[in-house]
Protein backbone atom coordinates (compact mmCIF):
# COMPACT_ATOMS: atom_id res chain seq x y z
CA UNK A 1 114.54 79.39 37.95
CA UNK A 2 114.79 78.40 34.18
CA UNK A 3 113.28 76.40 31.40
CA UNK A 4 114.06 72.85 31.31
CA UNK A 5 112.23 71.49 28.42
CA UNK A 6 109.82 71.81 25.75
CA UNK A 7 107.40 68.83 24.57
CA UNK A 8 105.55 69.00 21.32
CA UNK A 9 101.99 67.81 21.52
CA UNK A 10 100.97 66.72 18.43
CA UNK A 11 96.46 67.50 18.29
CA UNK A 12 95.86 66.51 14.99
CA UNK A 13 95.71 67.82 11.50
CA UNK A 14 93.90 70.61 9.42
CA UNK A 15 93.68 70.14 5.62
CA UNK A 16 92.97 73.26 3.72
CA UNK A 17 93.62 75.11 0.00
CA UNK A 18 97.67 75.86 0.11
CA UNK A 19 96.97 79.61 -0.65
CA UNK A 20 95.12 79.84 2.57
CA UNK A 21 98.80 79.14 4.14
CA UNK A 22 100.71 80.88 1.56
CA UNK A 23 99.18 84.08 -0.36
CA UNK A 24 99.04 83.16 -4.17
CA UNK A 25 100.56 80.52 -4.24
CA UNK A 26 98.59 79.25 -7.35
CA UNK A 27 97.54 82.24 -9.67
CA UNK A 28 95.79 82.26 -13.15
CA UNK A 29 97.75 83.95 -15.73
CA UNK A 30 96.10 85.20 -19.65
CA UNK A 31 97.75 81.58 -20.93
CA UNK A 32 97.13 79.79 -18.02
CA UNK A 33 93.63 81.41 -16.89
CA UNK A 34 92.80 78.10 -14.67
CA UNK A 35 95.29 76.65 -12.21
CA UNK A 36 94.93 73.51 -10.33
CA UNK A 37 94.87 74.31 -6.37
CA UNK A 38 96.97 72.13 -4.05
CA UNK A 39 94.98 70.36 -0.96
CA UNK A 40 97.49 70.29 2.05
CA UNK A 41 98.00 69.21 5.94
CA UNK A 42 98.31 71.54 8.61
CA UNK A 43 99.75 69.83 11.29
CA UNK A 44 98.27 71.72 14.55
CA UNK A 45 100.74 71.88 17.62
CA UNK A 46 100.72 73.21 21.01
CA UNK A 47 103.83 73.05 23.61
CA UNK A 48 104.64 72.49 26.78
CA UNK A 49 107.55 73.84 28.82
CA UNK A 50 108.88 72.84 31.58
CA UNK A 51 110.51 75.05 33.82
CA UNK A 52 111.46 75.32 37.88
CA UNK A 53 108.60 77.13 38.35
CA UNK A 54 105.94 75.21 36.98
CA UNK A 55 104.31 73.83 33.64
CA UNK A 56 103.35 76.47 30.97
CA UNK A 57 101.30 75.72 27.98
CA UNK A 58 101.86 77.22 24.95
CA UNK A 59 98.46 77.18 22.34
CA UNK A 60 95.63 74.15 23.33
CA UNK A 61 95.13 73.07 19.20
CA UNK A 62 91.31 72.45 18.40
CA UNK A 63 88.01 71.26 20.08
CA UNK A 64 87.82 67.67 20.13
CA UNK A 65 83.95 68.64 18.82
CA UNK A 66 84.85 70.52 16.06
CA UNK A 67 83.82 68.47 13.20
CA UNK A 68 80.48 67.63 15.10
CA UNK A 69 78.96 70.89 15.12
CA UNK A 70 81.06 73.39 17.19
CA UNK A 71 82.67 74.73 14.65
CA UNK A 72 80.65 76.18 11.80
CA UNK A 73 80.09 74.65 8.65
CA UNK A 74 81.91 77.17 6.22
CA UNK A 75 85.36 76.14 8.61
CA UNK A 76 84.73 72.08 8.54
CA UNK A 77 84.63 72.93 4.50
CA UNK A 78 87.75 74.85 4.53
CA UNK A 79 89.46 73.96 7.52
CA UNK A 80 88.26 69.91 8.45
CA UNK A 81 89.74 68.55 11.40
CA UNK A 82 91.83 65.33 11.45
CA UNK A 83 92.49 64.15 15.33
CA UNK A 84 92.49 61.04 16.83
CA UNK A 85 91.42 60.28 20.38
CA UNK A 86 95.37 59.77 21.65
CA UNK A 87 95.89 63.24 19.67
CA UNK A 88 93.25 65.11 22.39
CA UNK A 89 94.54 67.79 23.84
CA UNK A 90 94.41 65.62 27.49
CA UNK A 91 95.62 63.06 26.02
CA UNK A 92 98.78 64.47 25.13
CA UNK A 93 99.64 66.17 28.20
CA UNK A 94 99.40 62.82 29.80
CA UNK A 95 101.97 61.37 27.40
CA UNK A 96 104.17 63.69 29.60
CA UNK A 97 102.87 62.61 32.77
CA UNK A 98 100.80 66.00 33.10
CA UNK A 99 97.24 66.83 33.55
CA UNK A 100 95.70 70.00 32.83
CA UNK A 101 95.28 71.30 36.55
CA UNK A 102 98.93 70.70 37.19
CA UNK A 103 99.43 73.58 33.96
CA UNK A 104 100.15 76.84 36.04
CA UNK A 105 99.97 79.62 33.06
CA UNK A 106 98.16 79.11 29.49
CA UNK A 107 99.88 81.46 26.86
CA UNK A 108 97.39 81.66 23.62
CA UNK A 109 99.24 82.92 20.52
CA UNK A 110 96.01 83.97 19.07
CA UNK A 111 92.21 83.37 19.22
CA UNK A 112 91.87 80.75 16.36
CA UNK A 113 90.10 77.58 16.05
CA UNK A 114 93.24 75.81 16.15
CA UNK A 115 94.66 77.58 18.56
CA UNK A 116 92.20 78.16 21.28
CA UNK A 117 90.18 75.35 20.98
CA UNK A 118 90.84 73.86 24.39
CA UNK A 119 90.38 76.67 27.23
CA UNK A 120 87.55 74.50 28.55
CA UNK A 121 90.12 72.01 30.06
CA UNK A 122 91.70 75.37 32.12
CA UNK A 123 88.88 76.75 34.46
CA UNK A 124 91.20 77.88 37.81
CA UNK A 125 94.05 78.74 35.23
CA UNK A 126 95.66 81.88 34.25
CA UNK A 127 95.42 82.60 30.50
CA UNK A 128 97.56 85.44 28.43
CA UNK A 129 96.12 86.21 25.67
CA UNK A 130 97.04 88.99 22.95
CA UNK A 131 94.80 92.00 23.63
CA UNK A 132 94.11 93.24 20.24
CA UNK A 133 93.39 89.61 18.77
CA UNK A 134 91.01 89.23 22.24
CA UNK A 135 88.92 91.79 21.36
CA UNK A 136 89.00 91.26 17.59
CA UNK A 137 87.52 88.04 18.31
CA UNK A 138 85.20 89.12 21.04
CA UNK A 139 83.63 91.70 18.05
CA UNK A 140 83.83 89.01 15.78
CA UNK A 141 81.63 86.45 17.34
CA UNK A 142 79.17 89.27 19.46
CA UNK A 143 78.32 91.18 16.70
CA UNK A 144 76.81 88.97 14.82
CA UNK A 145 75.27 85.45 15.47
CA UNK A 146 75.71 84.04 12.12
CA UNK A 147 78.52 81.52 12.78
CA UNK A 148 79.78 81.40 9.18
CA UNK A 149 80.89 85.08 9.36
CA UNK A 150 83.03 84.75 12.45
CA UNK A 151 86.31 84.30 10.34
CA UNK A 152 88.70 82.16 12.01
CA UNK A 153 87.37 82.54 15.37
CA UNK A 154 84.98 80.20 16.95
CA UNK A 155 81.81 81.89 19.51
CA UNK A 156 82.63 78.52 22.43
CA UNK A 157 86.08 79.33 22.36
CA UNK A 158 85.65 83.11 23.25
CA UNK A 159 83.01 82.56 25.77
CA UNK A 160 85.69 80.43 28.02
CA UNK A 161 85.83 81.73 31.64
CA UNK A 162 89.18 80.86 33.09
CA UNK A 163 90.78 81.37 36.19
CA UNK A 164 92.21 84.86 35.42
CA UNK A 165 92.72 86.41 31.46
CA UNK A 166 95.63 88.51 31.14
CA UNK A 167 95.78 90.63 28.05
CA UNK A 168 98.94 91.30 27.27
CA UNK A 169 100.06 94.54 25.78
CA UNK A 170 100.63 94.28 22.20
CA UNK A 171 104.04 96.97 22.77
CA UNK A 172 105.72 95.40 25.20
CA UNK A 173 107.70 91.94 24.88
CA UNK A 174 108.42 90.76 28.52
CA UNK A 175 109.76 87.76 30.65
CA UNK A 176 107.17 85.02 31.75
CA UNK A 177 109.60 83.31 34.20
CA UNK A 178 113.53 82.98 33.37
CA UNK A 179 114.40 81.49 30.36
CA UNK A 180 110.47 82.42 28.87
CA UNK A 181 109.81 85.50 27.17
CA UNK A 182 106.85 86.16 25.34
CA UNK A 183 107.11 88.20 22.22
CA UNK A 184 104.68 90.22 20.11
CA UNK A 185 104.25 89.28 16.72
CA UNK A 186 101.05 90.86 14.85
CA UNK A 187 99.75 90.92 11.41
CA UNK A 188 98.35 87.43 10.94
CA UNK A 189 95.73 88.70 13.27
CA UNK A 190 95.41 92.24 15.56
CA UNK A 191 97.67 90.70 17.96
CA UNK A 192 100.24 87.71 17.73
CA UNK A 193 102.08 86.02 20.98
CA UNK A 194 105.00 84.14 20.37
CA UNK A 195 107.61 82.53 22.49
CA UNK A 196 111.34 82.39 23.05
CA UNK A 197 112.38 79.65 24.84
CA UNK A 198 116.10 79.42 26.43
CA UNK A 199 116.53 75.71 27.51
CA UNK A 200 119.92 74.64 28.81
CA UNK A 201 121.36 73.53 25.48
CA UNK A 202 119.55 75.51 22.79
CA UNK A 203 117.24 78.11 22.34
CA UNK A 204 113.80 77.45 20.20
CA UNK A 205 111.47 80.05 18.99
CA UNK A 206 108.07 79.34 18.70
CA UNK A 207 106.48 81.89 16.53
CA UNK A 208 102.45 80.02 15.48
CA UNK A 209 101.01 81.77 13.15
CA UNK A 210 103.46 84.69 12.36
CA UNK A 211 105.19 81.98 10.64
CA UNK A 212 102.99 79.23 9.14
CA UNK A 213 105.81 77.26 6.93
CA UNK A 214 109.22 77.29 5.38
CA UNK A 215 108.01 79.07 2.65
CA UNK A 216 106.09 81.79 4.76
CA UNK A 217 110.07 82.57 6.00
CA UNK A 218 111.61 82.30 2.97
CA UNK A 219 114.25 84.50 2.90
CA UNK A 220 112.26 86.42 0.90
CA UNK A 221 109.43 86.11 3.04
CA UNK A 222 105.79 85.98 1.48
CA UNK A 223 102.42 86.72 3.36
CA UNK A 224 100.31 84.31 4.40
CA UNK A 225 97.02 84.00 2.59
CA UNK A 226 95.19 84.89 5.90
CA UNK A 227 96.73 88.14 6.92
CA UNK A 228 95.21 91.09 9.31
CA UNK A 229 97.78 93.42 8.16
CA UNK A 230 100.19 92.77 5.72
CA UNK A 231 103.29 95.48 6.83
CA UNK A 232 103.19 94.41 9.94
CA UNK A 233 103.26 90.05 9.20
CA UNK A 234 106.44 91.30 7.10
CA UNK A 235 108.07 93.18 10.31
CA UNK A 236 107.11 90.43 12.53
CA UNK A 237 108.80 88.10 10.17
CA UNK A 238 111.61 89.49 10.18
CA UNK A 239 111.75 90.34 14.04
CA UNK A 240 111.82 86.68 14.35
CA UNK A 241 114.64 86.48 11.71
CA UNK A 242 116.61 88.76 14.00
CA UNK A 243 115.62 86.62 17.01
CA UNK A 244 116.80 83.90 15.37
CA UNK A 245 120.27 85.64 14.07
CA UNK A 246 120.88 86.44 17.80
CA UNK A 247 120.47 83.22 20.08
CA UNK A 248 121.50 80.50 17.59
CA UNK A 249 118.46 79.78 17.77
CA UNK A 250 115.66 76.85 16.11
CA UNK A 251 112.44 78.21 14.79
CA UNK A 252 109.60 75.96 14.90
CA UNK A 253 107.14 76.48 12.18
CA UNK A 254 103.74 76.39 12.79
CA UNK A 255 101.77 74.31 10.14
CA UNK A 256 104.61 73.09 8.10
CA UNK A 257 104.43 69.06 7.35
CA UNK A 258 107.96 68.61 5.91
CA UNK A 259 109.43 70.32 9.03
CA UNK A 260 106.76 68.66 11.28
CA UNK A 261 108.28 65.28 10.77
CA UNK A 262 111.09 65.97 12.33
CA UNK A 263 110.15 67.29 15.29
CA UNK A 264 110.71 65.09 18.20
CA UNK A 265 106.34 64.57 19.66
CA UNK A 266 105.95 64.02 23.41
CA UNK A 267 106.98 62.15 25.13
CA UNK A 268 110.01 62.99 23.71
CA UNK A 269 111.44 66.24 24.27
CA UNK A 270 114.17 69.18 23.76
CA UNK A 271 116.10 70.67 26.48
């Protein structure tokens, strides 16, 4: 068994203050006391991979609802949504003549609006999900019912029920199916899952949110602006780096326009 391919499904776009992505990337100075902040797109991606042993889905993007309500109103002021109907979730799985019952295993990178937005379409599937970010969000949105102070995490998404959650030790980096591995990657959040993908001519690594853009990876590499703990975003970084060092391989950025127009979008596909 092996992976065969990997699609990008392009759900959409966030637009949000750049030092949100990258942290201080505009800062007052004595001279200059009041700096002009830069408004940018967050393309939103998930992935799916193809492999002898079934479909895996990598991330689900955003609710399709999000700007209508299900998402609070502090996030559709600093995160708004930007997806088209063809850009649903659905949608784009059928570009690549899939449907969401045909996806075998869901692997969420973490618990974010943009990243778990979509669990509804998975009822009878399994779902791995990072354990520390699981029941970061799971405080986040019990604790208190004020939707405004749930950070980044949305109270529909967490209250999914799925065919099966698997919370994946946030120690241990281990093979999905040949060719798959899943990787930990904290410090934008409690707990980070990325991917390593060996397809029969190259090798991708799909790190989300450990790496939001080209200037998140430098080298040097800077924090994000949104960052659970900073010392280990930098390690993680840098793990990746390694990663990458090692296989050859292509790292695909998470919320990076530049790099995000040239990325081959489903139906297209690498292999």
């Amino acid at each position: 068994m092996a992976a065969k391919k990997v699609y990008i499904l392009n759900t959409g776009y966030l637009e949000t203050d750049k030092n949100n992505v990258v942290g201080g990337w505009t800062v007052g100075t004595k001279d200059t006391p009041y700096v002009k902040n830069e408004w940018i797109k967050l393309p939103v991606m998930a992935f799916l991979i193809e492999t002898d042993d079934g479909y895996i889905l990598y991330d689900t993007g955003s609710n399709p609802d999000a700007m209508k309500g299900y998402w609070s109103k502090v996030l559709q002021q600093i995160y708004p949504l930007y997806q088209k109907p063809e850009e649903e979730l659905d949608k784009q799985l059928a570009l690549c003549g899939v449907k969401p019952e045909d996806i075998k295993t869901v692997v969420i990178s973490h618990m974010h609006l943009d990243h778990a937005g979509n669990l509804q379409l998975f009822p009878n599937t399994t779902v791995i999900v990072p354990k520390a970010d699981f029941y970061a969000g799971q405080a986040q949105v019990k604790l208190n019912k004020d939707p405004n102070t749930h950070g980044g995490y949305v109270k529909g998404d967490m209250d999914r029920y799925v065919g099966q959650y698997v919370l994946a030790d946030g120690d241990v980096d281990f093979e999905l199916v040949p060719g798959v591995e899943v990787i930990n990657l904290p410090g934008h959040t409690p707990g980070l899952l990325g991917l390593v993908v060996h397809l029969p001519n190259q090798t991708m690594i799909l790190p989300q949110d450990c790496i939001y853009s080209s200037e998140i990876y430098g080298p040097p590499a800077r924090l994000s602006g949104l960052c659970y703990d900073s010392i280990s975003f930098m390690k993680s970084v840098e793990k990746v780096r390694r990663l990458q060092k090692k296989y050859n391989a292509t790292v695909i950025y998470a919320h990076d326009e530049p790099s995000f127009k040239t990325y081959k979008l489903a139906p297209a596909y690498y292999d």
